[in-house]
C-alpha atoms as a PDB file:
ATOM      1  CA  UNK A   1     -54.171 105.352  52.426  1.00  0.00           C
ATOM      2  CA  UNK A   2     -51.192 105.892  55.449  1.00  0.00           C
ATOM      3  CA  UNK A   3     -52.700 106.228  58.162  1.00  0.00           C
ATOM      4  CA  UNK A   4     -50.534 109.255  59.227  1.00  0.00           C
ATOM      5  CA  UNK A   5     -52.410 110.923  55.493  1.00  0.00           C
ATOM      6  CA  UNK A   6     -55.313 109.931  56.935  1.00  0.00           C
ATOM      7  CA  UNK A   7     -54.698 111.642  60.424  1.00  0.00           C
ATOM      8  CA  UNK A   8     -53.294 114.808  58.348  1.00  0.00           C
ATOM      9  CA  UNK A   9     -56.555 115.127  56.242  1.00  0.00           C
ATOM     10  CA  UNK A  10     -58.600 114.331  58.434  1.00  0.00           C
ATOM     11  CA  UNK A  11     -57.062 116.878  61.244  1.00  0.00           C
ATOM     12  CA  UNK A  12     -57.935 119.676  57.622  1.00  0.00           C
ATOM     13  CA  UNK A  13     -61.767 118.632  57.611  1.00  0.00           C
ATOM     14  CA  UNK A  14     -61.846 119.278  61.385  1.00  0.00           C
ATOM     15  CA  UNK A  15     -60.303 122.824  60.813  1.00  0.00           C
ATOM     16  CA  UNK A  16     -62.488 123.413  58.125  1.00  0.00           C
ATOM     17  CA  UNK A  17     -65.327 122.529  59.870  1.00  0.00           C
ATOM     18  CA  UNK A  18     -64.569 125.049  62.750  1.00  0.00           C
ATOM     19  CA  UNK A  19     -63.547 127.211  60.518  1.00  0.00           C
ATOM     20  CA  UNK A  20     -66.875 127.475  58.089  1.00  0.00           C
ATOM     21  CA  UNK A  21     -69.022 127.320  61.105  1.00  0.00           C
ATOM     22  CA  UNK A  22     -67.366 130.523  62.601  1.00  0.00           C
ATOM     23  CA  UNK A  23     -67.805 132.149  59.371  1.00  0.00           C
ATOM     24  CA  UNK A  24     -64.148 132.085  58.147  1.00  0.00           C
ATOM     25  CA  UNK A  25     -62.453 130.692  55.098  1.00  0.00           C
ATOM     26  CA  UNK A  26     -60.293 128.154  55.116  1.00  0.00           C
ATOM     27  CA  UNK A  27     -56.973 127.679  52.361  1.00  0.00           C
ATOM     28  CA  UNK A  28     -54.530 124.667  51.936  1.00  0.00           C
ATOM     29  CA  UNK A  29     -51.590 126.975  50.997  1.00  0.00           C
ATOM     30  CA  UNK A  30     -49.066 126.237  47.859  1.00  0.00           C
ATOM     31  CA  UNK A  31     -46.724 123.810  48.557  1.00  0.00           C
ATOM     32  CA  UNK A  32     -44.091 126.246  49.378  1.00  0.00           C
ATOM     33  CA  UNK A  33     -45.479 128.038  51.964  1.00  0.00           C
ATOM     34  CA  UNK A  34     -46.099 124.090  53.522  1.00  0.00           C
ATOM     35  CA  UNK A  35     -42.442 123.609  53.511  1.00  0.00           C
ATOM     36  CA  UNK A  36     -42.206 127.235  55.547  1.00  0.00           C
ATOM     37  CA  UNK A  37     -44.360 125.794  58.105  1.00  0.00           C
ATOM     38  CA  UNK A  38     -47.591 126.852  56.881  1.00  0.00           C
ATOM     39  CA  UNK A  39     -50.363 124.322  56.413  1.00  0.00           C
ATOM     40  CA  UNK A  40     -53.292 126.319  56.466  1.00  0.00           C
ATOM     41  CA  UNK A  41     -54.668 130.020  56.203  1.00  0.00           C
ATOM     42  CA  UNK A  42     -57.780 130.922  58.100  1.00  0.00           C
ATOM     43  CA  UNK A  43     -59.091 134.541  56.484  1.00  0.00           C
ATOM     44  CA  UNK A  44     -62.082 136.580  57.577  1.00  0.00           C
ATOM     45  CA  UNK A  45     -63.893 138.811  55.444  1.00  0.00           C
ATOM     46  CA  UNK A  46     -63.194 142.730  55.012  1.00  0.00           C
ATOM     47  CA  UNK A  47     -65.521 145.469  56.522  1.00  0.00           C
ATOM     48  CA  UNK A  48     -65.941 149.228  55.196  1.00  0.00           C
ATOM     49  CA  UNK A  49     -63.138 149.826  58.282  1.00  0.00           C
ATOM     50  CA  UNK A  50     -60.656 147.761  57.084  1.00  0.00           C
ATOM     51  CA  UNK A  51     -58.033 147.483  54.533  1.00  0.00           C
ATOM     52  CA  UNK A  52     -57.040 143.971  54.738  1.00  0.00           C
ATOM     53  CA  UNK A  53     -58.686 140.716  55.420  1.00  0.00           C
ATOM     54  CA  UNK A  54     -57.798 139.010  59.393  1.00  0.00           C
ATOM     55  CA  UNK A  55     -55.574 136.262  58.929  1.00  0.00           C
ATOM     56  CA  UNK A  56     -54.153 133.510  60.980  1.00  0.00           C
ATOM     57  CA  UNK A  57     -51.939 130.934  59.624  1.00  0.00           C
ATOM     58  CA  UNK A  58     -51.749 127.831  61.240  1.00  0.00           C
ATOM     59  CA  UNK A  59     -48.912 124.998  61.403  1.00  0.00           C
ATOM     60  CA  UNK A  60     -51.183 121.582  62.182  1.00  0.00           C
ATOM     61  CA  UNK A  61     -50.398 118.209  63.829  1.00  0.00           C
ATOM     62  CA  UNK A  62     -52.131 115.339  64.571  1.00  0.00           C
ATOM     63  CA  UNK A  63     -51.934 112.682  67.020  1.00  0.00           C
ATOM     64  CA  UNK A  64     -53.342 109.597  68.957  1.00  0.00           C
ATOM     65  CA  UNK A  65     -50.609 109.687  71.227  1.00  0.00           C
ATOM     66  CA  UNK A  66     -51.243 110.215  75.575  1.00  0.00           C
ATOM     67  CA  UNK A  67     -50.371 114.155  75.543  1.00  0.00           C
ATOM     68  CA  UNK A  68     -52.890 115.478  78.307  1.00  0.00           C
ATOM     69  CA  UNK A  69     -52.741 115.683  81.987  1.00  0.00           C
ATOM     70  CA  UNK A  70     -54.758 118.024  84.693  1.00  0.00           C
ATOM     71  CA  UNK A  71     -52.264 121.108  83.669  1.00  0.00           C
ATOM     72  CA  UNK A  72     -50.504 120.858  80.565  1.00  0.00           C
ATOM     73  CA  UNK A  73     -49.944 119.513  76.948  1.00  0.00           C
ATOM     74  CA  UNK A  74     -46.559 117.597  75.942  1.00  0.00           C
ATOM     75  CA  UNK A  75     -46.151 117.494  72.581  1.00  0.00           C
ATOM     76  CA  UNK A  76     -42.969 116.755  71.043  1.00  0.00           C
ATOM     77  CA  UNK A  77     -42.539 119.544  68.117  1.00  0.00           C
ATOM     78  CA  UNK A  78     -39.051 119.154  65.758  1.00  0.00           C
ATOM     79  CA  UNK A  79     -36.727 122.371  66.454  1.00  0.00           C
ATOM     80  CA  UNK A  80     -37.700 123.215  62.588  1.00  0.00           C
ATOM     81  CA  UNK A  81     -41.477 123.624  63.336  1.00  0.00           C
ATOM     82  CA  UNK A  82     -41.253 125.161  66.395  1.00  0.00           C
ATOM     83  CA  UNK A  83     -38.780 127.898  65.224  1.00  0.00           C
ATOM     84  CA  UNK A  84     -41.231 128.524  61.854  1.00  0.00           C
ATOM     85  CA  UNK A  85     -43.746 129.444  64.509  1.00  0.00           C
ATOM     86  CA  UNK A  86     -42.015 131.911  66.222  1.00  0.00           C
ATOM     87  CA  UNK A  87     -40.867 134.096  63.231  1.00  0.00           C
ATOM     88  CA  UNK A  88     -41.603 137.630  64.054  1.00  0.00           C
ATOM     89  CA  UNK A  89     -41.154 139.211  60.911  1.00  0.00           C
ATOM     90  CA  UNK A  90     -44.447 137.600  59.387  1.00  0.00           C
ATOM     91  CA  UNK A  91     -47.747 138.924  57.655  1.00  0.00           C
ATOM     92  CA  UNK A  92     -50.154 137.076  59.258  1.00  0.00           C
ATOM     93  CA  UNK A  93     -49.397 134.815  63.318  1.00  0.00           C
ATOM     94  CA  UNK A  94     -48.251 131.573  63.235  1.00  0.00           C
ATOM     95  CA  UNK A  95     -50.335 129.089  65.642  1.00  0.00           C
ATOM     96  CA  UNK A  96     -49.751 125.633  66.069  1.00  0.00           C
ATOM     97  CA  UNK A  97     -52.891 123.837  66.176  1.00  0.00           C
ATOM     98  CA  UNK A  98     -52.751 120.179  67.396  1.00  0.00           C
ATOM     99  CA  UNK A  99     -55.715 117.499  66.765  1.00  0.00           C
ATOM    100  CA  UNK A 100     -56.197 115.061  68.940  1.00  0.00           C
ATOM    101  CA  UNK A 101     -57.846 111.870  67.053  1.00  0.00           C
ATOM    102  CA  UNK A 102     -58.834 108.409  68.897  1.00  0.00           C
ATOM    103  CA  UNK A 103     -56.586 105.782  68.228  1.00  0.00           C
ATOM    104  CA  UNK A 104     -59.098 103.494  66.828  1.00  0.00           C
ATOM    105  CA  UNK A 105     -59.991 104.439  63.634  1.00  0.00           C
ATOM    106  CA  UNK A 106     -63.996 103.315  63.988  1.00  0.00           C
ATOM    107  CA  UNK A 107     -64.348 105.961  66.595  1.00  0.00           C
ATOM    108  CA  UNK A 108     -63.193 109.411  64.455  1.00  0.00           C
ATOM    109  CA  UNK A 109     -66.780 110.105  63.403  1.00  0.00           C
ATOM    110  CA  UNK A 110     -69.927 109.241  64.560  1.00  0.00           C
ATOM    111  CA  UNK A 111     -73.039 109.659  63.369  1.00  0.00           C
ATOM    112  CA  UNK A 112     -76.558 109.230  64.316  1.00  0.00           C
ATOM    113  CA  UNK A 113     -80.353 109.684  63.217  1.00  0.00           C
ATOM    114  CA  UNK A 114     -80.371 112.536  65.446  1.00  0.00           C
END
């Protein structure tokens, strides 16, 4: 597998993992809405005092790359993406939510007896 798939899907099983453990769902949306900018839907279930489920939709990236210092995050986002996330007339936000993954590939998940 491309090691940029690998980032991408791997950056989706961190989400999901958040995600389920905060007691939200977690969609991959149809293709189309990926091409708007939309790669995944987080959606929280409805109470007796509301009429529609919360939901957040999120544009993610993934990188290796140096993008912290002591005050900010640099990320270099295509004019495309950025403008998809700051559509006003949506349904649900737009956040962009960037994974940071080690560069080596050996150190993405570790595991341990305990």
């Amino acid at each position: 597998m491309d090691i940029n798939l690998q980032k991408e899907e791997f950056s989706y099983a961190y989400i999901y993992a958040v995600a389920s453990s905060a007691g939200y769902s977690f969609q991959k949306p149809s293709r189309s809405q990926d091409v708007s900018g939309i790669d995944i839907s987080i959606t929280g279930s409805v109470s007796d005092d509301t009429l529609y489920e919360s939901q957040l939709d999120l544009q993610v990236k993934s990188t290796s790359l140096s993008i912290l210092n002591e005050e900010t995050i640099r990320y270099p986002l295509k004019l495309k993406n950025y403008n998809e996330l700051r559509k006003q007339k949506t349904i649900a936000p737009r956040i962009l939510v960037l994974v940071l993954i080690p560069e080596n590939l050996n150190e993405w998940l570790n595991q341990s007896e305990t």
